[in-house]
PDB file of N, CA and C in Angstrom:
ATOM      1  N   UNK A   1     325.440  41.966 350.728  1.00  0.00           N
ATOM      2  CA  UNK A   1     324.053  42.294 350.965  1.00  0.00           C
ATOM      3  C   UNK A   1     323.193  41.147 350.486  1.00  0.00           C
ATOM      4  N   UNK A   2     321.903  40.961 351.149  1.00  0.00           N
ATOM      5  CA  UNK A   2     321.734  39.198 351.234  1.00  0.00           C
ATOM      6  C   UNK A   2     320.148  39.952 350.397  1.00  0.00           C
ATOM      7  N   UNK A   3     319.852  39.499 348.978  1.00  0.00           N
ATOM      8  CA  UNK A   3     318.371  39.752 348.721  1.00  0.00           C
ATOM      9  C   UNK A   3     317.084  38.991 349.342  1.00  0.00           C
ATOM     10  N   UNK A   4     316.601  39.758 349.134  1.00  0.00           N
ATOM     11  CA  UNK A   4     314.861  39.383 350.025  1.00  0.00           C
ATOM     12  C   UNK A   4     314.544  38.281 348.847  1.00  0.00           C
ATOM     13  N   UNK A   5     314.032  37.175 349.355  1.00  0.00           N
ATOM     14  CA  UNK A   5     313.547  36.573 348.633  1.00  0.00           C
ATOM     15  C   UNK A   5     311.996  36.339 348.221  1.00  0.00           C
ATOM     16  N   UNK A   6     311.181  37.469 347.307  1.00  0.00           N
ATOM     17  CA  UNK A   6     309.896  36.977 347.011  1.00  0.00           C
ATOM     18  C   UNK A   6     309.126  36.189 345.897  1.00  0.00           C
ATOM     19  N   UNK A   7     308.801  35.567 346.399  1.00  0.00           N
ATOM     20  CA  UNK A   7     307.826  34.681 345.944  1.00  0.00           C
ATOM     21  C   UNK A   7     306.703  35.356 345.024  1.00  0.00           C
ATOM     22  N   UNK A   8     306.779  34.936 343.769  1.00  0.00           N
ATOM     23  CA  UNK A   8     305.775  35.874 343.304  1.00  0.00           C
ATOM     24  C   UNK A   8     304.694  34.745 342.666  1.00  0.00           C
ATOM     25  N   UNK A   9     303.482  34.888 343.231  1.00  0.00           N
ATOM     26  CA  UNK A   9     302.530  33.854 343.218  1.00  0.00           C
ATOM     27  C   UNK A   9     301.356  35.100 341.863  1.00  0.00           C
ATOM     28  N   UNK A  10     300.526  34.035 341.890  1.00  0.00           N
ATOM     29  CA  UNK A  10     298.815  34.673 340.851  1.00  0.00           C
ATOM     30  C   UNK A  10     298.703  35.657 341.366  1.00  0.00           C
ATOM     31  N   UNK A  11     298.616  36.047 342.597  1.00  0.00           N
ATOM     32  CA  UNK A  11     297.732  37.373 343.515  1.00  0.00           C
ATOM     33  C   UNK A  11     299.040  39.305 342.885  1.00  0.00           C
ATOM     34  N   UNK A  12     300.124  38.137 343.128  1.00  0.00           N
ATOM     35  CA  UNK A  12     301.135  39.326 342.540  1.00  0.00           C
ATOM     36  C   UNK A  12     300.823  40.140 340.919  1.00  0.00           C
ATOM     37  N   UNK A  13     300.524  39.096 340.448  1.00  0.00           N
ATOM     38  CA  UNK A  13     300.568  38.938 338.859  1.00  0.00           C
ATOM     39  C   UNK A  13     299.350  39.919 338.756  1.00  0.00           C
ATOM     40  N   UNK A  14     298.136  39.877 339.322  1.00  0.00           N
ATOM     41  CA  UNK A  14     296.788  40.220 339.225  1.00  0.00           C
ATOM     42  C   UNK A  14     296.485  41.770 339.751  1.00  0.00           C
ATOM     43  N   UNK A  15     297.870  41.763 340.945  1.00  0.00           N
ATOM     44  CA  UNK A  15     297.903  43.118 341.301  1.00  0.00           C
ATOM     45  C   UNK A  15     298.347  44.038 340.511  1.00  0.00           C
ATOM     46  N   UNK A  16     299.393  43.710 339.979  1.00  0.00           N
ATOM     47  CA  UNK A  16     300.407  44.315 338.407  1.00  0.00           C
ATOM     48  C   UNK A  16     299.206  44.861 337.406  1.00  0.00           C
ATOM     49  N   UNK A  17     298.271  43.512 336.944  1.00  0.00           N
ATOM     50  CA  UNK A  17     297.506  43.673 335.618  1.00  0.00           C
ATOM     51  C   UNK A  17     296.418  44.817 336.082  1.00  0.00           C
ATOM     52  N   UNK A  18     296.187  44.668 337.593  1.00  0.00           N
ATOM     53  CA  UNK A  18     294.898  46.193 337.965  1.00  0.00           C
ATOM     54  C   UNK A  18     295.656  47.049 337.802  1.00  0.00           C
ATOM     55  N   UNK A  19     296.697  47.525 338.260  1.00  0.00           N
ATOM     56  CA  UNK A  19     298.050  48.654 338.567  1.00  0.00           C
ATOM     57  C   UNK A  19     297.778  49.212 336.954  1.00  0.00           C
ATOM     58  N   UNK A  20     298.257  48.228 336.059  1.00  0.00           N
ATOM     59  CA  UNK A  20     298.369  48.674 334.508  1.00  0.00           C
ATOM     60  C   UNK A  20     297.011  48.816 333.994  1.00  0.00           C
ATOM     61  N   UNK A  21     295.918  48.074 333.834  1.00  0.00           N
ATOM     62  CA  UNK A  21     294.727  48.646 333.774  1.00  0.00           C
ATOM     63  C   UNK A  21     294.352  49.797 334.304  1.00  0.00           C
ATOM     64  N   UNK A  22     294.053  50.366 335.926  1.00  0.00           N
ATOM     65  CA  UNK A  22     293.699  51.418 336.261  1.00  0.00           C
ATOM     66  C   UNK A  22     294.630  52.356 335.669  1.00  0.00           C
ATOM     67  N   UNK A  23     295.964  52.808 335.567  1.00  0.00           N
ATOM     68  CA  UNK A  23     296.638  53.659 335.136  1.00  0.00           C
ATOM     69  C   UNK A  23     296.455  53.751 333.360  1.00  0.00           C
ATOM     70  N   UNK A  24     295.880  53.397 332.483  1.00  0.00           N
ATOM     71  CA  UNK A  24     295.443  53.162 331.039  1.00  0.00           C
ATOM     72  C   UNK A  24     294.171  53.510 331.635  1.00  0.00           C
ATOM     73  N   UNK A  25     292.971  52.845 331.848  1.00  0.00           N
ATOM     74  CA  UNK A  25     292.068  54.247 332.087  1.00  0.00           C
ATOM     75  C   UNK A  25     292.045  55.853 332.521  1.00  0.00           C
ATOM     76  N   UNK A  26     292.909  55.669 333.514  1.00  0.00           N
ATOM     77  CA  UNK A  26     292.758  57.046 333.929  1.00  0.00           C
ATOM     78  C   UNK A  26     293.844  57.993 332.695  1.00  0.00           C
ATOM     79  N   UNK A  27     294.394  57.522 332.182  1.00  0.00           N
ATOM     80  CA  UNK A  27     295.342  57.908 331.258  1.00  0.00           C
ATOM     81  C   UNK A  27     294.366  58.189 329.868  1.00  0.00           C
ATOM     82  N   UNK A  28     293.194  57.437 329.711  1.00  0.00           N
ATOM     83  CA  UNK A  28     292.499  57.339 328.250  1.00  0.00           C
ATOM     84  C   UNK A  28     291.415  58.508 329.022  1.00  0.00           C
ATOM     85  N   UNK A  29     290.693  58.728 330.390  1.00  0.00           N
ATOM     86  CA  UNK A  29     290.217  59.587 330.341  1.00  0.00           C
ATOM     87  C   UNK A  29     290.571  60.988 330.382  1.00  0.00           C
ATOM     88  N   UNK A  30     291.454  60.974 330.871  1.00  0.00           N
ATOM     89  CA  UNK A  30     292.151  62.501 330.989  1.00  0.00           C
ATOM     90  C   UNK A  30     292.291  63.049 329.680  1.00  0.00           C
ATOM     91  N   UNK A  31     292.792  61.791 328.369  1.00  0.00           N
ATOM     92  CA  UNK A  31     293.085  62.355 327.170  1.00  0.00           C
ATOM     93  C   UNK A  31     291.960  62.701 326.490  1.00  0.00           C
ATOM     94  N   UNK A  32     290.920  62.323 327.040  1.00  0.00           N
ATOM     95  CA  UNK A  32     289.529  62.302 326.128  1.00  0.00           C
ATOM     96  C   UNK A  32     288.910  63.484 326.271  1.00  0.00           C
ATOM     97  N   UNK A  33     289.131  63.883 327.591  1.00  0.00           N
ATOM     98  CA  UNK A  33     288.544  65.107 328.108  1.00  0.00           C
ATOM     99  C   UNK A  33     289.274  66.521 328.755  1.00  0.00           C
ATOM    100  N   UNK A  34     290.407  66.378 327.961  1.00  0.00           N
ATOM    101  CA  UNK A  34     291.503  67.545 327.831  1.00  0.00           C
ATOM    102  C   UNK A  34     290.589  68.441 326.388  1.00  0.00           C
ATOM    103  N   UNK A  35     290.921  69.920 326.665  1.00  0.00           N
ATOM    104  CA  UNK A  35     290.684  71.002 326.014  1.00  0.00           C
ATOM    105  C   UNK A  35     290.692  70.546 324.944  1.00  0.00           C
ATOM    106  N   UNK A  36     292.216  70.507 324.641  1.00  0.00           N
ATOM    107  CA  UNK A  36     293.122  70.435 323.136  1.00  0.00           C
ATOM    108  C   UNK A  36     292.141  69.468 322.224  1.00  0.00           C
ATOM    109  N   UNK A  37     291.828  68.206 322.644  1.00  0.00           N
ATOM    110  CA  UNK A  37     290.862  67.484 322.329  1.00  0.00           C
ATOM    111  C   UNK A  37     289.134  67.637 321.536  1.00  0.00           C
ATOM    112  N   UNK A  38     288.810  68.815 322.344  1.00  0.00           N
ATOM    113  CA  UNK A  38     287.536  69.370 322.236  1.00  0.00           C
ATOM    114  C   UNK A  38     286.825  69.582 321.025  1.00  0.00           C
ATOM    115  N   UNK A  39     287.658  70.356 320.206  1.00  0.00           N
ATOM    116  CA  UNK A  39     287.688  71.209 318.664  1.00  0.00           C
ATOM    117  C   UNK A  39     287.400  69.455 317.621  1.00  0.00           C
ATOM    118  N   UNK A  40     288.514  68.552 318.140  1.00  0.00           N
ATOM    119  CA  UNK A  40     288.350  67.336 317.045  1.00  0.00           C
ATOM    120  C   UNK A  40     286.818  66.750 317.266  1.00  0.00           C
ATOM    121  N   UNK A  41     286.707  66.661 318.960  1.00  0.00           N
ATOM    122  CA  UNK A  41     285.655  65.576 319.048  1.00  0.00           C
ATOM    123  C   UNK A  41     283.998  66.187 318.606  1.00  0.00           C
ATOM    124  N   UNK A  42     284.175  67.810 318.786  1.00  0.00           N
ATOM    125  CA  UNK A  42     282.956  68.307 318.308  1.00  0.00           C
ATOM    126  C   UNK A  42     282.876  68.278 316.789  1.00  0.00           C
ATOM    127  N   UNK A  43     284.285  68.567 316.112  1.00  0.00           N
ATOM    128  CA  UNK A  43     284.143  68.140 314.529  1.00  0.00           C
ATOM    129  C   UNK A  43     283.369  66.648 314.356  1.00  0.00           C
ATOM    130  N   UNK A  44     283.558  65.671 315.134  1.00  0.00           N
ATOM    131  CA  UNK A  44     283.276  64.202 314.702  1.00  0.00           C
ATOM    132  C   UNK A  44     282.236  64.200 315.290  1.00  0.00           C
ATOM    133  N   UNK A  45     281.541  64.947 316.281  1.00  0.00           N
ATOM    134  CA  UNK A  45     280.115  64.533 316.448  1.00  0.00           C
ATOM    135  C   UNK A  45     278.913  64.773 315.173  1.00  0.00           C
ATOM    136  N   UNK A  46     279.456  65.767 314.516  1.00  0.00           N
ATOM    137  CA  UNK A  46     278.812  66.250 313.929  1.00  0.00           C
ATOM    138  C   UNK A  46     278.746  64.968 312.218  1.00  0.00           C
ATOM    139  N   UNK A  47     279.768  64.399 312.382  1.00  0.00           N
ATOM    140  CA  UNK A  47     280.020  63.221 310.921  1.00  0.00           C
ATOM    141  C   UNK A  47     278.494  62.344 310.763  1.00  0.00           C
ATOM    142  N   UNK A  48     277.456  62.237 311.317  1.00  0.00           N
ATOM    143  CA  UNK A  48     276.272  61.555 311.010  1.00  0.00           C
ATOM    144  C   UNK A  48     275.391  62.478 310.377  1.00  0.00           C
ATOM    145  N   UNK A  49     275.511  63.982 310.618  1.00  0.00           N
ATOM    146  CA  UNK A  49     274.546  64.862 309.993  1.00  0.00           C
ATOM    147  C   UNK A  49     275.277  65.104 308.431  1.00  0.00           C
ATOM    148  N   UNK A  50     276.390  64.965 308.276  1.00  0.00           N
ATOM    149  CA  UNK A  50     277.134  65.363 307.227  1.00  0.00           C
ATOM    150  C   UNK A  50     276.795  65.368 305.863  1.00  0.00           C
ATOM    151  N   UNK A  51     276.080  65.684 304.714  1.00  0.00           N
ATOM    152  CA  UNK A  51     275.652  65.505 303.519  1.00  0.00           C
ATOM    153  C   UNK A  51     276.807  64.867 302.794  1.00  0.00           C
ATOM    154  N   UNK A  52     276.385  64.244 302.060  1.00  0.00           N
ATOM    155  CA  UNK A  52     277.694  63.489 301.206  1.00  0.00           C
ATOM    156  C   UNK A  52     278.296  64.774 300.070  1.00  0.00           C
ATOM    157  N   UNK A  53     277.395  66.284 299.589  1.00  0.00           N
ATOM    158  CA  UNK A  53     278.916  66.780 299.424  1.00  0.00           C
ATOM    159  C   UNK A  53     280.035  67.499 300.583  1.00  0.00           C
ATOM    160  N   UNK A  54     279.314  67.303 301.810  1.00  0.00           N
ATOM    161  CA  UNK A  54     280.944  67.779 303.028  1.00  0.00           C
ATOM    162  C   UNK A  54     280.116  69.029 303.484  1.00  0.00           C
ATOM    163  N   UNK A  55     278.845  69.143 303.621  1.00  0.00           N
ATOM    164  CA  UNK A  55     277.830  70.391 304.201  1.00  0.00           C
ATOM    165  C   UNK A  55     277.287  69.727 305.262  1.00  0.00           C
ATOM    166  N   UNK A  56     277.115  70.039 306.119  1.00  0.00           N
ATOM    167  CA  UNK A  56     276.444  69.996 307.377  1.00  0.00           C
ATOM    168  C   UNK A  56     275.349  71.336 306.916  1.00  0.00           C
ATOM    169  N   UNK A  57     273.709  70.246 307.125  1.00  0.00           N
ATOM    170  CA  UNK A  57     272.774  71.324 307.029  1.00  0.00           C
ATOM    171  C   UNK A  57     272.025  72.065 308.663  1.00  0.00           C
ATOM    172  N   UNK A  58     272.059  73.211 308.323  1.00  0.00           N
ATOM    173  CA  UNK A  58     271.814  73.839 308.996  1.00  0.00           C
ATOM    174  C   UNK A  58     270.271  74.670 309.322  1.00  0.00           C
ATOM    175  N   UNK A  59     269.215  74.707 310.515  1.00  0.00           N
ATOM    176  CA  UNK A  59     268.284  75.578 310.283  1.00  0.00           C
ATOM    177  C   UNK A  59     268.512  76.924 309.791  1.00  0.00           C
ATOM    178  N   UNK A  60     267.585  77.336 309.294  1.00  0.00           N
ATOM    179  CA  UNK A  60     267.468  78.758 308.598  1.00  0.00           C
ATOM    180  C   UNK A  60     266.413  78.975 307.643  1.00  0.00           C
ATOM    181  N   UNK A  61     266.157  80.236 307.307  1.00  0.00           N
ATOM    182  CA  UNK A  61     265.076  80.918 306.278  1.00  0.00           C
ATOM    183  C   UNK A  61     264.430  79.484 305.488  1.00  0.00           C
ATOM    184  N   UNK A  62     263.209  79.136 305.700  1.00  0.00           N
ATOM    185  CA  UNK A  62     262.440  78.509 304.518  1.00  0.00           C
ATOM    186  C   UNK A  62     262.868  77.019 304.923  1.00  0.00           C
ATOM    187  N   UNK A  63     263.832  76.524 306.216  1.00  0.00           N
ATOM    188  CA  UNK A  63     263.480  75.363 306.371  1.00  0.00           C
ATOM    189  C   UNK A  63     262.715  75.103 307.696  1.00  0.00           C
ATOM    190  N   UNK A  64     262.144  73.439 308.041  1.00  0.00           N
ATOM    191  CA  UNK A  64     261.481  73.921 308.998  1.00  0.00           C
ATOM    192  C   UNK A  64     261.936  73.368 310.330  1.00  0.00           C
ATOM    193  N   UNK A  65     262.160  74.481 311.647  1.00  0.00           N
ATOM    194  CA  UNK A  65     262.479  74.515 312.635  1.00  0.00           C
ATOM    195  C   UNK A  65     261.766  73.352 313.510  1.00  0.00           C
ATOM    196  N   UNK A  66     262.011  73.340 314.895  1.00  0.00           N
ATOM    197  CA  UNK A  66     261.754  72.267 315.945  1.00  0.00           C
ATOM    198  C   UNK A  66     260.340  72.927 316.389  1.00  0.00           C
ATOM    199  N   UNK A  67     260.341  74.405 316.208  1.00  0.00           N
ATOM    200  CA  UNK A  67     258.859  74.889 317.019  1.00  0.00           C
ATOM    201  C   UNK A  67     258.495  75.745 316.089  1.00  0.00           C
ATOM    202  N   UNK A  68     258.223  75.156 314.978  1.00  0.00           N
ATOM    203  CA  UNK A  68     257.606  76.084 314.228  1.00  0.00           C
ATOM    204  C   UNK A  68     255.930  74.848 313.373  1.00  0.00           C
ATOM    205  N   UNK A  69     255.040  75.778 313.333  1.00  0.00           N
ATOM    206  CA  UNK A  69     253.610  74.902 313.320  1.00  0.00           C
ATOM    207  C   UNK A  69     253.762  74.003 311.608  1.00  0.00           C
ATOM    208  N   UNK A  70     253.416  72.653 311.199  1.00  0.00           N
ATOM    209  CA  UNK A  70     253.212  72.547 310.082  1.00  0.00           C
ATOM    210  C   UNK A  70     252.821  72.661 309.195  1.00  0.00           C
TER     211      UNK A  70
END
């Protein structure tokens, strides 16, 4: 059996590196925006409001709200 002989030039090489790029995006979005995911990323949105002792403050009684008069 006689092999094909190809030539593998830049254009080959470049097609490979999109092939592996597009498949790593679509691979990083799917993981980002799977369920299982959800629970962590809403924990970490919340890490800028965080008080340094580990409380996230919250509205309620006696503080003051978004529509409430000054």
């Amino acid at each position: 059996m006689q092999g094909v002989d190809v030539e593998m030039d830049i254009n080959v090489l470049r097609g490979a590196i999109l092939l592996v790029l597009l498949f790593s995006f679509l691979g990083l979005w799917v993981w980002a925006w799977s369920r299982k995911r959800k629970s962590a990323f809403d924990e970490a949105s919340m890490l800028p409001l965080e008080e340094d002792n580990g409380e996230i403050p919250t509205k309620g009684p006696g503080k003051r709200g978004g529509s409430e008069p000054c």
